[in-house]
N, C-alpha and C. Protein backbone atom coordinates (compact mmCIF):
# COMPACT_ATOMS: atom_id res chain seq x y z
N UNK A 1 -1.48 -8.50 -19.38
CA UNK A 1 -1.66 -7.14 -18.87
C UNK A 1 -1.35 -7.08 -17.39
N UNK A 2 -0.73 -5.73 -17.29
CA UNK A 2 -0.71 -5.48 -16.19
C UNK A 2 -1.18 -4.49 -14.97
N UNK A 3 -2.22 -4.46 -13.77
CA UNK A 3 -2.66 -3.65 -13.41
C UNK A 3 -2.28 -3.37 -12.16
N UNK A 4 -1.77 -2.02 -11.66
CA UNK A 4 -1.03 -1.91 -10.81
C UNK A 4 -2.38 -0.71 -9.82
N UNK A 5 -2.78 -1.13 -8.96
CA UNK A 5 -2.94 -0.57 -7.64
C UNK A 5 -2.15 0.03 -6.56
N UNK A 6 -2.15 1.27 -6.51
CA UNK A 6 -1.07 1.96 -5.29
C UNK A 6 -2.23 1.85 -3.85
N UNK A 7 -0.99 2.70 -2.90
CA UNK A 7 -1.70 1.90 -1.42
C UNK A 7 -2.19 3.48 -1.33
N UNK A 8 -2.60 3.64 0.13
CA UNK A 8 -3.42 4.74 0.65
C UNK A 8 -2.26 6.17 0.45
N UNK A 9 -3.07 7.00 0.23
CA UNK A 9 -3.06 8.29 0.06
C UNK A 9 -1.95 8.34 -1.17
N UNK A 10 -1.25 7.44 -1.76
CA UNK A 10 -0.33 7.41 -3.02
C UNK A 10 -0.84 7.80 -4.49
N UNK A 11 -0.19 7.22 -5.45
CA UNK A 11 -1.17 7.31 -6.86
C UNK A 11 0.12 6.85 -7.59
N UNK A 12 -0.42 6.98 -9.38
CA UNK A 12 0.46 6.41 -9.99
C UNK A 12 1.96 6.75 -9.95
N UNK A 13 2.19 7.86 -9.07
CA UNK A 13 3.28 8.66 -9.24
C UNK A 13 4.70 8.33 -8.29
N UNK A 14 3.82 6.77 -7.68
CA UNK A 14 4.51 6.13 -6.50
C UNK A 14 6.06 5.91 -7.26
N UNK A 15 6.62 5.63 -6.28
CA UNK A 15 8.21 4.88 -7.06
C UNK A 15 8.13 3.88 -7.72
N UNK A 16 7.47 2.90 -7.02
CA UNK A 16 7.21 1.72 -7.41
C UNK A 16 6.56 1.21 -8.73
N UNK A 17 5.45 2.33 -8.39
CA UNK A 17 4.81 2.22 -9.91
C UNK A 17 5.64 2.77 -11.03
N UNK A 18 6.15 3.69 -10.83
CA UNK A 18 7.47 4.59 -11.58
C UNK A 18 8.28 3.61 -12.20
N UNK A 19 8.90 2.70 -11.67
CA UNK A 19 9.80 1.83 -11.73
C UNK A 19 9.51 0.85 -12.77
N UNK A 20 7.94 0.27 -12.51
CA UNK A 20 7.10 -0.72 -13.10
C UNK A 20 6.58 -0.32 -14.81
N UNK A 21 6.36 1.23 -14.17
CA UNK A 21 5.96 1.48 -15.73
C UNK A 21 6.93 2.04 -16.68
N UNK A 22 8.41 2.04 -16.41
CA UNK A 22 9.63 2.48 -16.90
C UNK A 22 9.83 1.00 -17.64
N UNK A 23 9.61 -0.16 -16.45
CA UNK A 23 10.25 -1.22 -17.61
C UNK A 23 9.43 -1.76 -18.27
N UNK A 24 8.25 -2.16 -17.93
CA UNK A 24 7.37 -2.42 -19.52
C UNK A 24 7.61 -1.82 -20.45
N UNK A 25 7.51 -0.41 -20.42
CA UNK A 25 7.96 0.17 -21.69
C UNK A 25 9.08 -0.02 -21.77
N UNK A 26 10.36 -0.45 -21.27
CA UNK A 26 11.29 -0.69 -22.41
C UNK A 26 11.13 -2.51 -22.76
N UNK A 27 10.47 -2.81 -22.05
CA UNK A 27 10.15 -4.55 -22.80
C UNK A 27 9.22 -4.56 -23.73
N UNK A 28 8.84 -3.14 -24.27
CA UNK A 28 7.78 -2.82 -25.45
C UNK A 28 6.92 -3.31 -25.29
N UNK A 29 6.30 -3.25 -23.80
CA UNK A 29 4.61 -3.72 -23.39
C UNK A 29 3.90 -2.61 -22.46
N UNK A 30 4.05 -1.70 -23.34
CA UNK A 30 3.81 0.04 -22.79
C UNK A 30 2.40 -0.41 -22.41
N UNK A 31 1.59 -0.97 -24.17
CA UNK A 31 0.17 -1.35 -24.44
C UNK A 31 -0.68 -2.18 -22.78
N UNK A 32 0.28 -2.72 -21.96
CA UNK A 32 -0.06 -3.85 -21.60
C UNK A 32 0.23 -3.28 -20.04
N UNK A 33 0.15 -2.13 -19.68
CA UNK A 33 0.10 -1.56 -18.32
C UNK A 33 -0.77 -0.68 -18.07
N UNK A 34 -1.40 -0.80 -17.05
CA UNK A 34 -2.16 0.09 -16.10
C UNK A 34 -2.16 0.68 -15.05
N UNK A 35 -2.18 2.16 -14.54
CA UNK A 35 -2.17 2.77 -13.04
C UNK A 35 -2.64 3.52 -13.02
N UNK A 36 -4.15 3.45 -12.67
CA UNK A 36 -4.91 4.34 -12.15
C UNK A 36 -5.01 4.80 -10.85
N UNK A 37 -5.44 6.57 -10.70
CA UNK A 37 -5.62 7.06 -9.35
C UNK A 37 -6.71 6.41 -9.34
N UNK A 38 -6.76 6.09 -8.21
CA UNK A 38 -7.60 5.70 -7.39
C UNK A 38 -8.66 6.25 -6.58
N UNK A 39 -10.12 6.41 -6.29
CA UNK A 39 -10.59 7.41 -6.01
C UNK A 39 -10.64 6.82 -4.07
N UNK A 40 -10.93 7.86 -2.91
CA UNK A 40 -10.89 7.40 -1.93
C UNK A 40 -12.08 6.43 -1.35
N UNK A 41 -12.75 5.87 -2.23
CA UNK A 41 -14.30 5.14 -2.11
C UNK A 41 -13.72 4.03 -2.51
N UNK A 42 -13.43 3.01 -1.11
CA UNK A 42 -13.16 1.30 -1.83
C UNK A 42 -13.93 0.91 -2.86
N UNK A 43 -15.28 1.00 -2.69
CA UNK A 43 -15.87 0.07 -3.62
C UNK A 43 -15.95 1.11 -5.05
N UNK A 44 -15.86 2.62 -5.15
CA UNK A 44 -15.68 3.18 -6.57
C UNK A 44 -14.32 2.82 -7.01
N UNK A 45 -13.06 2.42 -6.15
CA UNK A 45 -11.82 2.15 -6.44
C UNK A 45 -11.76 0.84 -7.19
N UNK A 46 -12.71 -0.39 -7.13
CA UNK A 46 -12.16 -1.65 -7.24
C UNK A 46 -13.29 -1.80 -8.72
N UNK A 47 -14.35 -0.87 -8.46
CA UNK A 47 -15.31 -0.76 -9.92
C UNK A 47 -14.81 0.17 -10.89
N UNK A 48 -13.95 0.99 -10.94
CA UNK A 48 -13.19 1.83 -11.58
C UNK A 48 -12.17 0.91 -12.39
N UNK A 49 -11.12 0.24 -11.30
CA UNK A 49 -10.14 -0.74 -11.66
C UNK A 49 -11.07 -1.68 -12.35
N UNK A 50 -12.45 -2.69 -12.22
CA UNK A 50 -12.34 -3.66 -13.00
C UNK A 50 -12.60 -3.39 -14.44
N UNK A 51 -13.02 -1.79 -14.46
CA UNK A 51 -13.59 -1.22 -15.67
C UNK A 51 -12.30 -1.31 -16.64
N UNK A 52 -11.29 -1.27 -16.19
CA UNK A 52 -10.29 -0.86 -17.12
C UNK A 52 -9.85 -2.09 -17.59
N UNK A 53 -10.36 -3.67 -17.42
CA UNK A 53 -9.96 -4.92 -17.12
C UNK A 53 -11.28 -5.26 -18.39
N UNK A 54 -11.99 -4.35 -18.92
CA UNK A 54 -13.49 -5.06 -19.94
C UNK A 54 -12.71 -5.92 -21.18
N UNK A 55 -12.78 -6.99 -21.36
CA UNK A 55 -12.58 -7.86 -22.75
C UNK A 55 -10.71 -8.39 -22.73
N UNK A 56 -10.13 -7.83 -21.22
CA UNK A 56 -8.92 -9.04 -20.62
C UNK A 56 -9.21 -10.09 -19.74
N UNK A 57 -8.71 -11.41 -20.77
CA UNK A 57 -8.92 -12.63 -20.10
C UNK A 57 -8.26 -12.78 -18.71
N UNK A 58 -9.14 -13.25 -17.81
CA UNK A 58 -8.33 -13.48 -16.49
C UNK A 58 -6.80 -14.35 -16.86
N UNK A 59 -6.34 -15.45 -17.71
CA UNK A 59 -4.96 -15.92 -17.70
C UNK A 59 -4.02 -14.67 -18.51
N UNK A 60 -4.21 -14.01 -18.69
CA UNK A 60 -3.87 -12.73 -19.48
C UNK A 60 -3.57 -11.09 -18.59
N UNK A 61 -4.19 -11.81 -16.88
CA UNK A 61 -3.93 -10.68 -16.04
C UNK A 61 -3.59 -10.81 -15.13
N UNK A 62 -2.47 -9.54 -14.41
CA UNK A 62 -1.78 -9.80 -13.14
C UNK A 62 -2.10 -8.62 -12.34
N UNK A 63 -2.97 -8.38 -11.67
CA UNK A 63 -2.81 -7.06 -10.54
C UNK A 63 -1.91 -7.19 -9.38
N UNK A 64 -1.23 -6.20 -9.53
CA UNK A 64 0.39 -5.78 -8.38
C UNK A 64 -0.73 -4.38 -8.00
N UNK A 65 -0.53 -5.53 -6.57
CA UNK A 65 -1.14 -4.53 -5.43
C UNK A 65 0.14 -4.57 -4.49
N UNK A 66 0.25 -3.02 -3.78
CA UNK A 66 0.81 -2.03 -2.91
C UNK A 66 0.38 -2.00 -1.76
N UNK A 67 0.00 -2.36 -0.88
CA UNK A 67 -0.42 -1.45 1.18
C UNK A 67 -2.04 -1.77 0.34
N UNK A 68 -2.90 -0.40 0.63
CA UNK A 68 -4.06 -1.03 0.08
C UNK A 68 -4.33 -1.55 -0.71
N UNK A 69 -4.00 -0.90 -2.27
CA UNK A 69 -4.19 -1.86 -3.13
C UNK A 69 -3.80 -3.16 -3.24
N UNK A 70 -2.98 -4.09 -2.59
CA UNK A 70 -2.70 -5.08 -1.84
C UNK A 70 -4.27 -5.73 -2.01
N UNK A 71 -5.10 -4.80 -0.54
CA UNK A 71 -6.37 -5.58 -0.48
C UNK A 71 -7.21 -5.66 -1.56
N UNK A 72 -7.10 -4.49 -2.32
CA UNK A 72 -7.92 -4.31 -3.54
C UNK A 72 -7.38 -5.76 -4.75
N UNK A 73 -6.61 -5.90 -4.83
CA UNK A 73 -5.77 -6.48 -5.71
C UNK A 73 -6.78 -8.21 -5.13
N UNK A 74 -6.29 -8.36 -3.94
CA UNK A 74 -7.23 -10.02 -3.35
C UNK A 74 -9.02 -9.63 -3.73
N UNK A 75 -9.11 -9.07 -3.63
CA UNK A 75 -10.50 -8.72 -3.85
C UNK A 75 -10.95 -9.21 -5.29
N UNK A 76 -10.38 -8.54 -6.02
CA UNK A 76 -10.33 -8.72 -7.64
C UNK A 76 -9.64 -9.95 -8.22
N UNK A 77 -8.80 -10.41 -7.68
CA UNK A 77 -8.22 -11.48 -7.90
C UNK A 77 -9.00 -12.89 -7.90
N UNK A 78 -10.13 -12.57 -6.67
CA UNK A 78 -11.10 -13.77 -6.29
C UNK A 78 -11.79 -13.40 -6.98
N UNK A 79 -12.43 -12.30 -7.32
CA UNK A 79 -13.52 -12.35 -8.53
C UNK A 79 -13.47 -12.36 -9.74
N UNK A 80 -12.46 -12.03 -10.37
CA UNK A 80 -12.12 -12.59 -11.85
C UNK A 80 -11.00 -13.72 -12.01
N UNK A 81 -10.74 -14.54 -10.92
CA UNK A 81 -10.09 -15.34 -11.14
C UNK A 81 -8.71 -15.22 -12.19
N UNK A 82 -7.77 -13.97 -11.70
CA UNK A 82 -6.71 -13.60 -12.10
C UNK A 82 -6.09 -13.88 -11.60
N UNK A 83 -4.20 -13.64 -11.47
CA UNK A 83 -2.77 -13.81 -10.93
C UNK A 83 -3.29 -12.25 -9.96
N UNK A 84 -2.43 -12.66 -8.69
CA UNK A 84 -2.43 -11.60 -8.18
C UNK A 84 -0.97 -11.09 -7.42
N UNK A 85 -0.08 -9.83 -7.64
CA UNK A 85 0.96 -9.50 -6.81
C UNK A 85 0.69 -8.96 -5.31
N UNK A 86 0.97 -9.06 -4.15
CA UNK A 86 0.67 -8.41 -3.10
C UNK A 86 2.27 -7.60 -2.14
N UNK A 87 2.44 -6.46 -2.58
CA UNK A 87 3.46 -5.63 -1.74
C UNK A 87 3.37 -5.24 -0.89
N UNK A 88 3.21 -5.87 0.30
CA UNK A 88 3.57 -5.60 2.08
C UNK A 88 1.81 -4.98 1.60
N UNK A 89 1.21 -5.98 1.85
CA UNK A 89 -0.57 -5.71 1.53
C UNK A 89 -1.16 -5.73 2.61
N UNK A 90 -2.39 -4.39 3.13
CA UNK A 90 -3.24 -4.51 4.05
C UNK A 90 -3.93 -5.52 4.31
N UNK A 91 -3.71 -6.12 5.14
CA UNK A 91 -5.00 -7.53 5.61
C UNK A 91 -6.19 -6.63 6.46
N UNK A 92 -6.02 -5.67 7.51
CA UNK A 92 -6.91 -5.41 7.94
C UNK A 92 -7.53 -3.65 8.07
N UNK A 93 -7.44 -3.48 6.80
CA UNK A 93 -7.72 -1.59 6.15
C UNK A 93 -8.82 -0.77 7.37
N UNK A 94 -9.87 -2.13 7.42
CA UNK A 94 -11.31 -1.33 8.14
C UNK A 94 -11.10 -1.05 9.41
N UNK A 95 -9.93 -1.73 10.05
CA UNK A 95 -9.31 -1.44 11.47
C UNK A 95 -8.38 -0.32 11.44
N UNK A 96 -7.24 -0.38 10.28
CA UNK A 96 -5.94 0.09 10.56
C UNK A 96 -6.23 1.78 10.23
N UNK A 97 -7.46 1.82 9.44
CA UNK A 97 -7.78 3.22 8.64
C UNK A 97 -8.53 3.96 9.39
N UNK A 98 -9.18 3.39 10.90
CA UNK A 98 -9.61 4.06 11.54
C UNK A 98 -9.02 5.50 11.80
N UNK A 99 -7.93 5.91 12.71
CA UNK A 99 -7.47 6.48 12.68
C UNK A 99 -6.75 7.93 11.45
N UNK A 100 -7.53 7.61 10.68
CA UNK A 100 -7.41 8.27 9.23
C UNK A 100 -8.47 8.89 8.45
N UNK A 101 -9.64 8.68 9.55
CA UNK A 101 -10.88 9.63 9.11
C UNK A 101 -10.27 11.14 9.06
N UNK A 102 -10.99 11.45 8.16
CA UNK A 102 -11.46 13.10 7.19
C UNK A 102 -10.26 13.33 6.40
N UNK A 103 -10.10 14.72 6.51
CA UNK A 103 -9.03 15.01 5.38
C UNK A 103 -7.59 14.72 5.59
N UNK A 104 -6.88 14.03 3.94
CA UNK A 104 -5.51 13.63 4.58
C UNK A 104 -5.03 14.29 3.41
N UNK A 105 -3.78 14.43 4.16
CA UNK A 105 -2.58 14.81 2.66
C UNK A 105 -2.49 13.94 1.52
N UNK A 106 -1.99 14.09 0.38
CA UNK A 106 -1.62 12.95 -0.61
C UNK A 106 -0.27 12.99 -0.60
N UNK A 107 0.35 12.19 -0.71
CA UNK A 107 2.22 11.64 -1.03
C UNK A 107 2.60 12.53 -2.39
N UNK A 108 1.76 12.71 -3.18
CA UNK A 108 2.53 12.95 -4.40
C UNK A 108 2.15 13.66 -5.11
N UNK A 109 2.52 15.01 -5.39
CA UNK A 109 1.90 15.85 -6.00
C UNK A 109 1.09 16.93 -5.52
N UNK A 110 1.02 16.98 -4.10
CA UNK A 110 -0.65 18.07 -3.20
C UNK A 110 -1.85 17.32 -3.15
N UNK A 111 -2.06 18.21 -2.61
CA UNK A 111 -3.85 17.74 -2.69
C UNK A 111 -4.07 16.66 -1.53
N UNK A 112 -4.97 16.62 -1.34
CA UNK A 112 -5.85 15.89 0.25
C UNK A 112 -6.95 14.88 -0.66
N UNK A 113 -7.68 13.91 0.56
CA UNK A 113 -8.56 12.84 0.10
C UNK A 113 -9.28 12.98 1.32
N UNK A 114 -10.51 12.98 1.46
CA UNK A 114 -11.44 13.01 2.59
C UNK A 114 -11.89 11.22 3.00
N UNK A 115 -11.40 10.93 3.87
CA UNK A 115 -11.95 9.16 4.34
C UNK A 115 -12.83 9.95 5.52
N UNK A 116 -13.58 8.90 5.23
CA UNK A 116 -15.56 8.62 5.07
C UNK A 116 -15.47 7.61 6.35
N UNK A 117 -16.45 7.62 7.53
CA UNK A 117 -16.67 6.59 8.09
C UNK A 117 -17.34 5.09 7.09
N UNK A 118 -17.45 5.48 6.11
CA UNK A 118 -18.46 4.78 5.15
C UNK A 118 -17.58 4.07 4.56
N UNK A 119 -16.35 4.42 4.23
CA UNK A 119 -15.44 3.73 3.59
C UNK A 119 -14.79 2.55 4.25
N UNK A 120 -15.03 2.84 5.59
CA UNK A 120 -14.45 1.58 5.93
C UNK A 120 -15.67 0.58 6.33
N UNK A 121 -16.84 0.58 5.76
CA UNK A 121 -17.97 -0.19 5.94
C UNK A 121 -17.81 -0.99 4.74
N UNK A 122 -17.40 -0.09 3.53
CA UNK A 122 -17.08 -0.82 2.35
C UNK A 122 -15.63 -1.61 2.47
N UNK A 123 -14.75 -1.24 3.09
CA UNK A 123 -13.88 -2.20 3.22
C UNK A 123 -13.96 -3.21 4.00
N UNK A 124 -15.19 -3.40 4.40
CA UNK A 124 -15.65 -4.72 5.00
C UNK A 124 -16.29 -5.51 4.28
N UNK A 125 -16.92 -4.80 3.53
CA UNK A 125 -17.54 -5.64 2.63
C UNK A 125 -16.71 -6.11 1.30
N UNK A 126 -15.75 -5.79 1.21
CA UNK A 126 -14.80 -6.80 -0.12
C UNK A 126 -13.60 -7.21 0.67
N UNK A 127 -13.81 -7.27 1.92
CA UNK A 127 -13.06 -8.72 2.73
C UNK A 127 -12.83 -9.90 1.68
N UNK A 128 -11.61 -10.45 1.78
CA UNK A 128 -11.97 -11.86 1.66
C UNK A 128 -10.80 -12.55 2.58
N UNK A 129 -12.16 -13.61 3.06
CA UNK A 129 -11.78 -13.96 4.60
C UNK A 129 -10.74 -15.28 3.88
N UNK A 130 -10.90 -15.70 2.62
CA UNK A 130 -9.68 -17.01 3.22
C UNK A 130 -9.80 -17.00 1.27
N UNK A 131 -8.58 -17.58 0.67
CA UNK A 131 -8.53 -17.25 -0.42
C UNK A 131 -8.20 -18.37 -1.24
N UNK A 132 -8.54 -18.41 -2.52
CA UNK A 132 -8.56 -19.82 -2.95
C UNK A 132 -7.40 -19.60 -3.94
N UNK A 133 -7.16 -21.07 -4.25
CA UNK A 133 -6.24 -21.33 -5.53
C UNK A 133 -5.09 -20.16 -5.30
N UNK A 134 -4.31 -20.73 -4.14
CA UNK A 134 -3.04 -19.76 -3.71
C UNK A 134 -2.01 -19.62 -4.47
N UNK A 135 -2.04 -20.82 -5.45
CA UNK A 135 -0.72 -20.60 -6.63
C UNK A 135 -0.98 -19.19 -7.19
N UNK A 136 -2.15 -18.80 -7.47
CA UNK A 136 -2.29 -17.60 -8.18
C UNK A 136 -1.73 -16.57 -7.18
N UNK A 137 -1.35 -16.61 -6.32
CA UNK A 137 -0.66 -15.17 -5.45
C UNK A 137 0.74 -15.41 -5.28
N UNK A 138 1.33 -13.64 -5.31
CA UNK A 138 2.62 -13.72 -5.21
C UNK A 138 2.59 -12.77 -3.59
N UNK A 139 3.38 -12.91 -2.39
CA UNK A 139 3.55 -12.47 -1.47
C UNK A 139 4.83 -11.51 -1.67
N UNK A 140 4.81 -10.15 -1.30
CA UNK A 140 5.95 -9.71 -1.40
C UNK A 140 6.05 -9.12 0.24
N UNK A 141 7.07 -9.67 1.46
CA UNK A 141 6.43 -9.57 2.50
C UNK A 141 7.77 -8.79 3.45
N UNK A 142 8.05 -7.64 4.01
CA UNK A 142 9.11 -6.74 4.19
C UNK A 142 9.13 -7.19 6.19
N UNK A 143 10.13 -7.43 6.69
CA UNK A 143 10.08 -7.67 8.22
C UNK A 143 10.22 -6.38 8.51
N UNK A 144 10.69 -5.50 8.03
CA UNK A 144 11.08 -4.23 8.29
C UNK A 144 9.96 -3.44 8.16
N UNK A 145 8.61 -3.76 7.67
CA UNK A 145 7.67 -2.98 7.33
C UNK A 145 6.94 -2.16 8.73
N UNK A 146 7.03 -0.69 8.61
CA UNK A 146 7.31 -0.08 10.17
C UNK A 146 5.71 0.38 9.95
N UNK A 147 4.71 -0.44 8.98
CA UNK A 147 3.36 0.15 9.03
C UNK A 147 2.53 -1.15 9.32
N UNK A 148 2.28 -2.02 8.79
CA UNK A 148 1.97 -3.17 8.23
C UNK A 148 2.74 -4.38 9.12
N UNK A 149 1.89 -5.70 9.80
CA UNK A 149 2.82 -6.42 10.77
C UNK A 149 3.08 -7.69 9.19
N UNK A 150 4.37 -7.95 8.67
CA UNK A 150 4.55 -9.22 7.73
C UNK A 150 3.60 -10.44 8.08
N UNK A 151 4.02 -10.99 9.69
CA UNK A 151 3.08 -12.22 10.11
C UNK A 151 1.63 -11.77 9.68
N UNK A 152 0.88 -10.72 9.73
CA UNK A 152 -0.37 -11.12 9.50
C UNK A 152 -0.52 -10.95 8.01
N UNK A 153 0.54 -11.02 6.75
CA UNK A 153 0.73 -11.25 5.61
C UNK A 153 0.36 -12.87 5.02
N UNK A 154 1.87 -13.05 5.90
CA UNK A 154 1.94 -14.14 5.85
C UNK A 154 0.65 -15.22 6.00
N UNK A 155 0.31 -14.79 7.47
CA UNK A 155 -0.76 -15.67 7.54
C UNK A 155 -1.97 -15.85 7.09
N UNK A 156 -2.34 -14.11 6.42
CA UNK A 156 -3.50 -14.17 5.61
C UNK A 156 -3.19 -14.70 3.78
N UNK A 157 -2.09 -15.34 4.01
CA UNK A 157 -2.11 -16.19 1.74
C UNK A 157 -1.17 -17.16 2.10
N UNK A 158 -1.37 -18.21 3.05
CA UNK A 158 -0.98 -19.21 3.08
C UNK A 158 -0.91 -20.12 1.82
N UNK A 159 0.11 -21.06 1.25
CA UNK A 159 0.39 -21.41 0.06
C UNK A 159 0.33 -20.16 -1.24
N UNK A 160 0.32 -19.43 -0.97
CA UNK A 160 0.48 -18.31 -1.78
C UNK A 160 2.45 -18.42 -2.01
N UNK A 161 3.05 -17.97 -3.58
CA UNK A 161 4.67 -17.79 -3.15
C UNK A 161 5.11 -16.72 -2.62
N UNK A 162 5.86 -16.64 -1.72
CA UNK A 162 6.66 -16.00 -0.86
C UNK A 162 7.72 -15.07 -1.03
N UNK A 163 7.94 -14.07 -1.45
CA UNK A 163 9.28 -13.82 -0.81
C UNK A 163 9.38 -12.33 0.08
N UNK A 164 10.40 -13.14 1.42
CA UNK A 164 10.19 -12.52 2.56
C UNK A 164 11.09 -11.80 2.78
N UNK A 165 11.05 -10.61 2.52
CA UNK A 165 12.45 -9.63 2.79
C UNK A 165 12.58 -9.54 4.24
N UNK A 166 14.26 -9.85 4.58
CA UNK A 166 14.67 -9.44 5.71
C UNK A 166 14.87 -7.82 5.74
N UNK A 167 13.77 -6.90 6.88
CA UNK A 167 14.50 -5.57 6.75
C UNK A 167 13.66 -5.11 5.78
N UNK A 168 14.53 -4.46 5.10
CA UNK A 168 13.27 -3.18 4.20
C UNK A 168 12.63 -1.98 4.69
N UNK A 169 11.47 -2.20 4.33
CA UNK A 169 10.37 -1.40 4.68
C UNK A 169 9.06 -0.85 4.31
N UNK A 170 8.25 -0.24 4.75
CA UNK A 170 6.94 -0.29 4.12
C UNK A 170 6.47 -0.18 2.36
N UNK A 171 6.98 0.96 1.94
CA UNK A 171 7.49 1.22 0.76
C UNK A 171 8.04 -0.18 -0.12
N UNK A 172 8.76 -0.87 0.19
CA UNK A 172 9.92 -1.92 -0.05
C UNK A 172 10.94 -0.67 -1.29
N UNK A 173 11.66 -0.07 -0.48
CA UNK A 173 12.41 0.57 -1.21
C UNK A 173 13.54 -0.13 -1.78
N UNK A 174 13.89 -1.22 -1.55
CA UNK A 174 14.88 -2.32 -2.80
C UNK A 174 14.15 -2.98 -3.33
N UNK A 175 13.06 -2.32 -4.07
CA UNK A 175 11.81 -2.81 -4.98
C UNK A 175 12.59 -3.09 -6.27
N UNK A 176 13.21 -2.52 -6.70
CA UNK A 176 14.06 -2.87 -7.89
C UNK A 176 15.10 -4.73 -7.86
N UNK A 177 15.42 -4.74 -6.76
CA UNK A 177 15.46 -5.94 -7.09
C UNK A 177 14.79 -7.03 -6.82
N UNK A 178 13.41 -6.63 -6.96
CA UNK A 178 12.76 -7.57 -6.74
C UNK A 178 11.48 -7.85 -7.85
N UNK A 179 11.29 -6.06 -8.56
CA UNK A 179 10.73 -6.06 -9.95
C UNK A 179 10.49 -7.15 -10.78
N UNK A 180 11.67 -7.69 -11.42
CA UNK A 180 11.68 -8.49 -12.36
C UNK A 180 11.23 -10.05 -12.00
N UNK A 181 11.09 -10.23 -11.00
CA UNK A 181 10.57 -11.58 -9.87
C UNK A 181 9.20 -11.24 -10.23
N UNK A 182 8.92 -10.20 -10.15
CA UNK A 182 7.49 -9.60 -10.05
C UNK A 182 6.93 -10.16 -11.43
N UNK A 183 7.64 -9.73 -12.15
CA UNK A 183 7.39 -9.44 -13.81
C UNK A 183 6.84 -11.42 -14.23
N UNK A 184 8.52 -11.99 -14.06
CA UNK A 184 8.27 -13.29 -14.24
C UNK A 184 6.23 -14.32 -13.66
N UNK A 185 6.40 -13.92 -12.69
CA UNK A 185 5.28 -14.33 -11.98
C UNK A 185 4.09 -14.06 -13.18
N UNK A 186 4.29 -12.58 -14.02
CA UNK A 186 2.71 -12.35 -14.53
C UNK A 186 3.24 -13.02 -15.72
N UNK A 187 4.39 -13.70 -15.87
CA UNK A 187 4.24 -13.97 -17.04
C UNK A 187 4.72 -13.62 -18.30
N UNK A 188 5.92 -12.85 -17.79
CA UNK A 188 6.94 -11.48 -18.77
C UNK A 188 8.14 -12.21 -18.87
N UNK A 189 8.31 -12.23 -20.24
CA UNK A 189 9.77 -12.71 -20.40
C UNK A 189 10.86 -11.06 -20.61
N UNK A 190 11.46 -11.21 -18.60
CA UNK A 190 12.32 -10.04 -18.72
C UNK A 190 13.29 -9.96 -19.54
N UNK A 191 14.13 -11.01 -20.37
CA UNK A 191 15.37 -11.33 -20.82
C UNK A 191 15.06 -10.72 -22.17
N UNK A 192 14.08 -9.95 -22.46
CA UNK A 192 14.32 -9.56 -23.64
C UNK A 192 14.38 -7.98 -24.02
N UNK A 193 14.69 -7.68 -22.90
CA UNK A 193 15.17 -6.57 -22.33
C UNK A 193 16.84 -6.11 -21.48
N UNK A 194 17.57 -6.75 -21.45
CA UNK A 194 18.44 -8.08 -20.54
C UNK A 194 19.14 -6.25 -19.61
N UNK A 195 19.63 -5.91 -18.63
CA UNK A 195 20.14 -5.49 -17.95
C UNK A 195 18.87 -3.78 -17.60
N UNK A 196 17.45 -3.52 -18.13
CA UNK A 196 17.22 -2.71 -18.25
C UNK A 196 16.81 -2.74 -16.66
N UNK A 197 16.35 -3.67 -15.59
CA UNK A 197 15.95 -3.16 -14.20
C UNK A 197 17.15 -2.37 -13.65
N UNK A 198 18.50 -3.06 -14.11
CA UNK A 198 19.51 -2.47 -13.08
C UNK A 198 19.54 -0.76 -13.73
N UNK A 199 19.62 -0.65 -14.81
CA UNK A 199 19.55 0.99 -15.74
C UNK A 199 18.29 1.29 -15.07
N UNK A 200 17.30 1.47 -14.14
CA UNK A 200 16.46 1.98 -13.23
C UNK A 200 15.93 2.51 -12.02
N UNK A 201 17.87 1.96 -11.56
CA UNK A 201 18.04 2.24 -10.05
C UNK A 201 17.83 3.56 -9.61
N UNK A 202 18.37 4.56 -10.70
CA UNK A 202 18.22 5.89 -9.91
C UNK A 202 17.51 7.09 -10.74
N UNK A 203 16.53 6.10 -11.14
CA UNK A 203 14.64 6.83 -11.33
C UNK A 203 13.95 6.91 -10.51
């Protein structure tokens, strides 16, 4: 299974996720994806997400985390001892979100999200300061990322695997070729699907 976390003020309606949940379903593992909105309360966000995770074995799960969900994704990852994806992922939310108190727009669709001084008390509290058993993480890490610094990616999932886009950007908008890298990692045999990422480019 797969559980996909979008980053701040996004939702399932991201590209990325768009992209993600276009090709499972054509690798006929529709059954085997997840993207939930997310509510703006870290800790209702990551108890929401593990809810949807009741009676999947941790070797059986991969959360692809986005910007926040990134952090959400390490969070959950250390506590159910799952695979975890991380896309140009917040290391430090309770700092960077300052600036983002009360009401904000949403990316997709209308509508606003009210951030809480409270919320970033909770994003202190599902920190995790240093992370174990790094094989289980995949780094997806953009130099170009004009939100997010890569080095403090990098340096927060050491032995974690790597791959470091030159350029890009926050988003990682040449997410498509990098999808199926994604896929492999949780454990998806893409080839049985054989040319369907490139038939996705211009979804």
């Amino acid at each position: 299974m797969i559980l996909y976390l979008h980053g701040f003020r996004s939702s399932p309606r991201s590209f990325k996720a768009q992209l993600m949940a276009a090709r499972m379903h054509r690798l006929g593992l529709g059954h085997a994806w997840a993207c939930p909105q997310l509510p703006p309360s870290p800790l209702a966000a990551v108890v929401d997400a593990q809810r949807l995770l009741t009676g999947v074995a941790p070797d059986e799960l991969t959360i692809v985390g986005s910007s926040l969900g990134g952090y959400y994704a390490t969070y959950l990852a250390e506590k159910l001892g799952c695979r975890a994806v991380l896309l140009n992922p917040a290391t430090r939310p309770y700092e960077d979100l300052g600036k983002w108190l009360g009401e904000q727009p949403m990316w997709h669709g209308g509508g606003t999200i009210v951030v809480e001084p409270r919320h970033l008390d909770e994003l202190r509290m599902i920190d995790v300061a240093q992370i174990t058993r790094a094989e289980r993480y995949y780094l997806v890490a953009a130099t170009g990322d004009q939100t997010l610094d890569y080095r403090d990616m990098v340096a927060k999932f050491p032995g974690a695997k790597l791959t470091q886009i030159e350029g890009s950007d926050h988003g990682i908008s040449d997410f498509i070729d990098y999808m199926d890298d994604v896929l492999r990692f949780a454990g998806i045999d893409v080839t049985s699907s054989p040319g369907a990422a490139g038939s996705l480019a211009s979804e």
